[in-house]
C-alpha atoms as a PDB file:
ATOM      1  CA  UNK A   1      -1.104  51.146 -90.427  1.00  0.00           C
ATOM      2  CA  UNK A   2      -4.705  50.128 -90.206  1.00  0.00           C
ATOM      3  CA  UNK A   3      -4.696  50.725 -86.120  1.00  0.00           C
ATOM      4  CA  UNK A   4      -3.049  54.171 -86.456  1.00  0.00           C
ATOM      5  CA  UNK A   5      -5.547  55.124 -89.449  1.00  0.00           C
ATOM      6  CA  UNK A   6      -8.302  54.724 -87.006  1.00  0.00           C
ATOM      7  CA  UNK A   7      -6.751  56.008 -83.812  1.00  0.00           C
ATOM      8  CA  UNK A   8      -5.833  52.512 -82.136  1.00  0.00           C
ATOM      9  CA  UNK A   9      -9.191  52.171 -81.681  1.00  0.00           C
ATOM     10  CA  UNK A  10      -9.419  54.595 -78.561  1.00  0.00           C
ATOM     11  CA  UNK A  11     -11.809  56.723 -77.529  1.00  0.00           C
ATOM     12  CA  UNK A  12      -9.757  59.738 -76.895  1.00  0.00           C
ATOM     13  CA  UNK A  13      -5.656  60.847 -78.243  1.00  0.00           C
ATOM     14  CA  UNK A  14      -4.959  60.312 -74.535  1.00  0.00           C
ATOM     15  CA  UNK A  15      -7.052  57.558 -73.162  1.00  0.00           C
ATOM     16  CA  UNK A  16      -3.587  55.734 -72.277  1.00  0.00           C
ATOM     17  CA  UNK A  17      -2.835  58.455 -70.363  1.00  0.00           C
ATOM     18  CA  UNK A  18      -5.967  59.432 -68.787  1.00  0.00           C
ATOM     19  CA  UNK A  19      -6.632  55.683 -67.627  1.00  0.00           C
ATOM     20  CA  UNK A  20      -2.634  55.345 -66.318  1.00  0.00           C
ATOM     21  CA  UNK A  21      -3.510  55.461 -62.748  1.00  0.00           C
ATOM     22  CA  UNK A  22      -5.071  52.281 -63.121  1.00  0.00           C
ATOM     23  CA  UNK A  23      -2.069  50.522 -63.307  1.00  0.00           C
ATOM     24  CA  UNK A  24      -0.650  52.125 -60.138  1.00  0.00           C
ATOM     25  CA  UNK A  25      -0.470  49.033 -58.003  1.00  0.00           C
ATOM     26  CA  UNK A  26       0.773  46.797 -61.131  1.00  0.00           C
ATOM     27  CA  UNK A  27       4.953  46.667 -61.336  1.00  0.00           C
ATOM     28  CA  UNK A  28       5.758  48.131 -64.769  1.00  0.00           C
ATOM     29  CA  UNK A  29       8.302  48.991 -66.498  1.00  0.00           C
ATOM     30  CA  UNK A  30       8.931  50.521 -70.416  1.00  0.00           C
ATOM     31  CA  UNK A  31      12.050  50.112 -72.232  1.00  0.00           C
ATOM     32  CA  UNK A  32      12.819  52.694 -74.579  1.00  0.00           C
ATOM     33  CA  UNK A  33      15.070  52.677 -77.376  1.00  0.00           C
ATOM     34  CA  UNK A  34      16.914  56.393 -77.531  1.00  0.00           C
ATOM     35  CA  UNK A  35      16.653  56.637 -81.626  1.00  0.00           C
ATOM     36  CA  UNK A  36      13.263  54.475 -81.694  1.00  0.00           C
ATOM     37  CA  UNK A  37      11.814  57.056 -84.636  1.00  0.00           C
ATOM     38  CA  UNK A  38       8.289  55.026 -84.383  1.00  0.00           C
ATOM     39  CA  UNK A  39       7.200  55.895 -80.485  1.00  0.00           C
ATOM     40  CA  UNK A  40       8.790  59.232 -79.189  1.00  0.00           C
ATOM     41  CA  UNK A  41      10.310  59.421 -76.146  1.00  0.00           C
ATOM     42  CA  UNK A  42       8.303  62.419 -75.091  1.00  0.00           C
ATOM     43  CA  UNK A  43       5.288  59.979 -75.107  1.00  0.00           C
ATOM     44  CA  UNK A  44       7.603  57.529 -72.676  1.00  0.00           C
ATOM     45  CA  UNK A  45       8.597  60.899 -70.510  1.00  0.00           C
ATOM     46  CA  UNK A  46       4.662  61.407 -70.705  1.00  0.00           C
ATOM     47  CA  UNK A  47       3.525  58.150 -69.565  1.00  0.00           C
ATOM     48  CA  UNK A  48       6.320  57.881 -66.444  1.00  0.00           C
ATOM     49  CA  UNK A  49       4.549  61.037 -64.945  1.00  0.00           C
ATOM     50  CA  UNK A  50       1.353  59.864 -65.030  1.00  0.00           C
ATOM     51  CA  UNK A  51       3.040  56.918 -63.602  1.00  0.00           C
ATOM     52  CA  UNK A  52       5.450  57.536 -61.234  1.00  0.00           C
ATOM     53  CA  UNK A  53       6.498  53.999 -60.051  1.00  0.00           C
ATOM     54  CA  UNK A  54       6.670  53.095 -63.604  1.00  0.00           C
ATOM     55  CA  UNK A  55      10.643  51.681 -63.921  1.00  0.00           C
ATOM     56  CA  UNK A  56      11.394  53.852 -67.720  1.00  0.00           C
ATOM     57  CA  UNK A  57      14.512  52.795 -68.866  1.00  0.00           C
ATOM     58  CA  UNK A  58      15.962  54.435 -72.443  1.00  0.00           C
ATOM     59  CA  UNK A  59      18.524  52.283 -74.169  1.00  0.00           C
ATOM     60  CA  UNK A  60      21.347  54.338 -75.479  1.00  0.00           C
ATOM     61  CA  UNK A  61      22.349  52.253 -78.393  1.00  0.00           C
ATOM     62  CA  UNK A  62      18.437  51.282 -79.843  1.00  0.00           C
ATOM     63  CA  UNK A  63      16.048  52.060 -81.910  1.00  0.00           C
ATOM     64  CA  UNK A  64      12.249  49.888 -82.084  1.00  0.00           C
ATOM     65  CA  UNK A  65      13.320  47.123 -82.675  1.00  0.00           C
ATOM     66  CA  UNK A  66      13.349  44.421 -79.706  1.00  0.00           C
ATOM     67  CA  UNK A  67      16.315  42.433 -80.710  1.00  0.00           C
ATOM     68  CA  UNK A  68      18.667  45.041 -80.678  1.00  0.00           C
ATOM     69  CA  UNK A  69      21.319  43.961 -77.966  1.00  0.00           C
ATOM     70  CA  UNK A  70      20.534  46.905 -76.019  1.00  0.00           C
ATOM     71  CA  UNK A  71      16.126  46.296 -75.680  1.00  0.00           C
ATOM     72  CA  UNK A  72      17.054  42.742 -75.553  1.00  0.00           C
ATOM     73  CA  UNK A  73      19.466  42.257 -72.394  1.00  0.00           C
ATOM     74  CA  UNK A  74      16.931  44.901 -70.663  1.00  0.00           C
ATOM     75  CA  UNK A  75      13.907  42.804 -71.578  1.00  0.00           C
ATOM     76  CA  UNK A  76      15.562  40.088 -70.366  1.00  0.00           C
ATOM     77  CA  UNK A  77      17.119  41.025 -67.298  1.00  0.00           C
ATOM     78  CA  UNK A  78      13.259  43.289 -66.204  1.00  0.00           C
ATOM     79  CA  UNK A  79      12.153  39.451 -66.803  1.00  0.00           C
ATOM     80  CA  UNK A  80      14.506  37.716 -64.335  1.00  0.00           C
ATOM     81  CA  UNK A  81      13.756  40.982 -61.830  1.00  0.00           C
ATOM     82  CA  UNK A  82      10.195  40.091 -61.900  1.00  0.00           C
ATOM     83  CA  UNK A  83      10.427  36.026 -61.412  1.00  0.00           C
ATOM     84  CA  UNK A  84      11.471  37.507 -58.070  1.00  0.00           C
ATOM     85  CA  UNK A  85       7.924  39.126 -57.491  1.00  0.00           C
END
């Protein structure tokens, strides 16, 4: 609560976005639970187009939390896809 009370600390609502590009050479991908009611998906959506390469996967079955079955075999299998990298 304290972080979103003072903006995360950022300079500007979308200084995520606006530094994205940044990232562009950087293998990334965002798992997304479909009924996560704490981050909306839009913001996901609005991240993967400043970030095309960006690998967004939404979870059918999941909310926020990371040890739901569905964000949990997709953490884990992005994991073994990138001790291939």
């Amino acid at each position: 609560c304290h972080y979103f009370t003072n903006g995360i600390f950022l300079d500007e609502d979308e200084w995520i976005l606006n530094q994205a590009h940044k990232l562009a050479s950087i293998p990334t991908t965002l798992i997304h639970g479909r009924y996560d009611v704490v981050c909306p998906a839009e913001n996901a959506w609005d991240l993967k187009k400043k970030m095309p390469h960006m690998d967004l996967q939404f979870i059918e079955d999941a909310g926020h939390n990371t040890f739901e079955k569905g964000i949990a075999e997709a953490l884990l299998k992005t994991m073994e896809g990138l001790k291939q990298l």
